[in-house]
C-alpha atoms as a PDB file:
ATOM      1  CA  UNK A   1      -5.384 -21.055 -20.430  1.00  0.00           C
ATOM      2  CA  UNK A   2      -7.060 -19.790 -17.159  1.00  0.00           C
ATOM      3  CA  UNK A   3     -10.652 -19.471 -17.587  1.00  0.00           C
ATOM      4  CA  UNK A   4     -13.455 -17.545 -16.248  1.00  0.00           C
ATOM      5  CA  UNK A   5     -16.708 -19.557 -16.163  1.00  0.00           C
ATOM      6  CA  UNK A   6     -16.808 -20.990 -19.750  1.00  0.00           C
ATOM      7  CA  UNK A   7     -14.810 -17.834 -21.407  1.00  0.00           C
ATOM      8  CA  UNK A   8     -11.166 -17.849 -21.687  1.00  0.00           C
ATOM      9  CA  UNK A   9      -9.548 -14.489 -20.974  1.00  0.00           C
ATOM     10  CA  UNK A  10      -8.246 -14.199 -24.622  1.00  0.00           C
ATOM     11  CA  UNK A  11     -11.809 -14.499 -25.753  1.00  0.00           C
ATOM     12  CA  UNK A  12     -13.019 -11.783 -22.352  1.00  0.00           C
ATOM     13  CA  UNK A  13     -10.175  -9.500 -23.632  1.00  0.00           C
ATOM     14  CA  UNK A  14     -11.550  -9.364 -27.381  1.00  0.00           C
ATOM     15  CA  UNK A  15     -15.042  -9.455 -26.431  1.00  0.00           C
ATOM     16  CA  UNK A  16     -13.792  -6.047 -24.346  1.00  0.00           C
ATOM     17  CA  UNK A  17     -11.760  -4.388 -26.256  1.00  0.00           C
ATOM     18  CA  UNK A  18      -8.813  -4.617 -24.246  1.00  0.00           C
ATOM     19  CA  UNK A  19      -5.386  -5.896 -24.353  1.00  0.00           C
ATOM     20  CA  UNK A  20      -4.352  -9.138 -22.580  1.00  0.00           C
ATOM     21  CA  UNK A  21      -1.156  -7.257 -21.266  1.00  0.00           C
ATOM     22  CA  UNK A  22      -3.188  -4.375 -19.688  1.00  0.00           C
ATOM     23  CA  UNK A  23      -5.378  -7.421 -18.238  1.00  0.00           C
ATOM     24  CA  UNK A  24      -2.392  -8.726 -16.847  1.00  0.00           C
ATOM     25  CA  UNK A  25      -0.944  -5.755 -15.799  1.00  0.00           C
ATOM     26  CA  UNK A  26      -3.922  -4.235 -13.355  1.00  0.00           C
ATOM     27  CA  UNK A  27      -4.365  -7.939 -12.228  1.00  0.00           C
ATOM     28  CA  UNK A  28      -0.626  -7.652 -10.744  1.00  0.00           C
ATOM     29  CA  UNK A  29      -1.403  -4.009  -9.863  1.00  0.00           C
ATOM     30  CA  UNK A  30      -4.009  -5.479  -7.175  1.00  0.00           C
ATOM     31  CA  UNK A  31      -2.379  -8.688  -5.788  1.00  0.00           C
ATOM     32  CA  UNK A  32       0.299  -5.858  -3.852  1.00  0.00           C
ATOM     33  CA  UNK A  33      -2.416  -3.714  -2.406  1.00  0.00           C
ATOM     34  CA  UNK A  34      -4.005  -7.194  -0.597  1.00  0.00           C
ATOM     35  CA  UNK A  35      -0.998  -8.290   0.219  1.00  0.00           C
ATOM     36  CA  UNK A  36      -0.296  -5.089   2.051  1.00  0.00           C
ATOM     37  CA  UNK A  37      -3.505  -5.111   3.644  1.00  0.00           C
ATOM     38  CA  UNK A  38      -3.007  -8.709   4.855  1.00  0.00           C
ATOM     39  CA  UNK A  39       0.681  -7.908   6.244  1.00  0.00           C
ATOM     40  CA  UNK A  40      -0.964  -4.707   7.972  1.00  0.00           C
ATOM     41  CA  UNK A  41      -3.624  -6.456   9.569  1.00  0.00           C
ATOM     42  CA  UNK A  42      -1.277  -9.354  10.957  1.00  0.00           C
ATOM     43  CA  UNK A  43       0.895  -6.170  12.734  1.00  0.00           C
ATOM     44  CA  UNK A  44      -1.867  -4.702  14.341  1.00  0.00           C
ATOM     45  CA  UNK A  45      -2.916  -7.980  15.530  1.00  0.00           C
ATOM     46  CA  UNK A  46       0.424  -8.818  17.007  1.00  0.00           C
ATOM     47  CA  UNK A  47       0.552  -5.320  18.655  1.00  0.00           C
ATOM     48  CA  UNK A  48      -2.785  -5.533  20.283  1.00  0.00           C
ATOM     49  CA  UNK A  49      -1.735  -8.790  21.590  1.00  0.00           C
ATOM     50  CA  UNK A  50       0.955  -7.457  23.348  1.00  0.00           C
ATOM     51  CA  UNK A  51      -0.643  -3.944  24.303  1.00  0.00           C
ATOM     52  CA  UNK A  52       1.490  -1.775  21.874  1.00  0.00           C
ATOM     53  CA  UNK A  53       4.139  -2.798  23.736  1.00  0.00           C
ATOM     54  CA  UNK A  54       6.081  -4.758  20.911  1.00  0.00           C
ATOM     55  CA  UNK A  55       8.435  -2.262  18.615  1.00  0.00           C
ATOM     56  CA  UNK A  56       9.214  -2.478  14.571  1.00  0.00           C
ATOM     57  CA  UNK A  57      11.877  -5.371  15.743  1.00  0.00           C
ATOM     58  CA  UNK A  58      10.079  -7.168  18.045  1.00  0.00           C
ATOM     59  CA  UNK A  59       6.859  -7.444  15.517  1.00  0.00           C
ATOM     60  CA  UNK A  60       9.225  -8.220  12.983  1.00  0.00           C
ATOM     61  CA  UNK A  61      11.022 -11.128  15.044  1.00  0.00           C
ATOM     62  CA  UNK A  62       7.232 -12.384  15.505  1.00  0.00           C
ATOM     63  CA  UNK A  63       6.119 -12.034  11.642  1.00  0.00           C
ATOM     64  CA  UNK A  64       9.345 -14.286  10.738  1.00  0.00           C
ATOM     65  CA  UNK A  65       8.188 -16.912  13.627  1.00  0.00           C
ATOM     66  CA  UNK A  66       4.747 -17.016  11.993  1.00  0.00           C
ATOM     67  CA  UNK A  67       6.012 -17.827   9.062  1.00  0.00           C
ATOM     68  CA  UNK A  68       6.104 -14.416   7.127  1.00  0.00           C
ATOM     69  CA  UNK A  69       9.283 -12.935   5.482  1.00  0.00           C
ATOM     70  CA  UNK A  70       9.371  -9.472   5.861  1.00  0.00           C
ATOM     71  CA  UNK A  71      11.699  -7.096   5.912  1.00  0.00           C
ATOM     72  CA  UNK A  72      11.859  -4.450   9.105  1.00  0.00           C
ATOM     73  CA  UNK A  73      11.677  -1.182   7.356  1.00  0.00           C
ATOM     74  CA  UNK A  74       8.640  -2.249   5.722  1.00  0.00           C
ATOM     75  CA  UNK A  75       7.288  -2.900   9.117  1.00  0.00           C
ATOM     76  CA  UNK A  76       8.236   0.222  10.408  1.00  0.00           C
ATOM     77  CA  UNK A  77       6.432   1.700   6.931  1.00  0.00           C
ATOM     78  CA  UNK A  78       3.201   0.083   7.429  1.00  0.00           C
ATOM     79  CA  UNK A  79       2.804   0.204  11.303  1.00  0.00           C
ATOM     80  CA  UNK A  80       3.593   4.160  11.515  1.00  0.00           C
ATOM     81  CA  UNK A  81       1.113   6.768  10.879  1.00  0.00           C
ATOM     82  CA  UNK A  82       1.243   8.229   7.135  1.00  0.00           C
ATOM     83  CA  UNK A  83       2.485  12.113   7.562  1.00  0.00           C
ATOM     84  CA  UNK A  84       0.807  14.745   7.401  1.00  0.00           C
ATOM     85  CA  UNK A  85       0.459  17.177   3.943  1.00  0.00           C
ATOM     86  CA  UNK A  86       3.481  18.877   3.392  1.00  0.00           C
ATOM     87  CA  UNK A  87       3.308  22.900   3.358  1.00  0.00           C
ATOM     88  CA  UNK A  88       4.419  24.791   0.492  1.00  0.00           C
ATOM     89  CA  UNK A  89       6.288  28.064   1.146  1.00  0.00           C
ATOM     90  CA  UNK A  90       5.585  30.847  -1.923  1.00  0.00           C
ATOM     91  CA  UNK A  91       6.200  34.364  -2.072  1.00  0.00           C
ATOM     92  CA  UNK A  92       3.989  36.853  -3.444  1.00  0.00           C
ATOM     93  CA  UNK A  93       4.886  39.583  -5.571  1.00  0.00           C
ATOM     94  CA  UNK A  94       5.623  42.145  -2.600  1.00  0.00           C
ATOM     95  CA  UNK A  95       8.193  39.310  -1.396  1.00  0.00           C
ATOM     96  CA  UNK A  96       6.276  38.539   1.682  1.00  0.00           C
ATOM     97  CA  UNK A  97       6.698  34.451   2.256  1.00  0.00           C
ATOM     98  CA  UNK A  98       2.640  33.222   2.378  1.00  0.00           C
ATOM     99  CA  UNK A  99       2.695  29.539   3.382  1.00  0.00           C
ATOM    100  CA  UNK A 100      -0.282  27.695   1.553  1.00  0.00           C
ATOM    101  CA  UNK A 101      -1.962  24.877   2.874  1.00  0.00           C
ATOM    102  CA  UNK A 102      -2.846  21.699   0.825  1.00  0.00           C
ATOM    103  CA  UNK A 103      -5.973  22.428  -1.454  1.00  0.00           C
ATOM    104  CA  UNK A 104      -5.392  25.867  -1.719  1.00  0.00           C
ATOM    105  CA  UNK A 105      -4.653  27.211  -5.052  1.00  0.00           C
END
């Protein structure tokens, strides 16, 4: 059993009232977002070193010679800007289209 100074978890979990799946579960939940913040890092590394010069497949190639196995659609995921809020298109009562901007009731 893994422990945490001199508690185990099973003993954390019941001091806490909390479940040693849902312990579990957010401790898998987190171990995704570093990873992605580790792989994202790595990219930006490799295209600095090459002045932005290096595409999706070409910092893909270079992830697989260091050693990391990662697939190229991820890369192309993680190295592109997120996109911008979508618009939503509603009509009013009149029938007049009124497009409505994210946060906008």
């Amino acid at each position: 059993m893994l422990l945490q100074g001199s508690l185990s978890i099973e003993r954390m979990c019941q001091l806490v009232p909390v479940s040693r799946r849902s312990f579990y579960r957010s401790l898998k939940e987190q171990q995704p977002a570093e990873e992605e913040l580790e792989v994202r890092s790595v990219i930006q590394q490799i295209a600095l070193e090459h002045r932005r010069r290096y595409g999706y497949r070409r910092i893909t190639a270079e992830l697989h010679r260091r050693g990391m196995q990662i697939n190229h659609k991820r890369v192309v995921r993680i190295s592109l800007p997120p996109p911008p809020p979508l618009r939503v298109l509603l009509h009013n009562l009149s029938g007049i289209p009124v497009v409505s901007q994210p946060g906008e009731p």
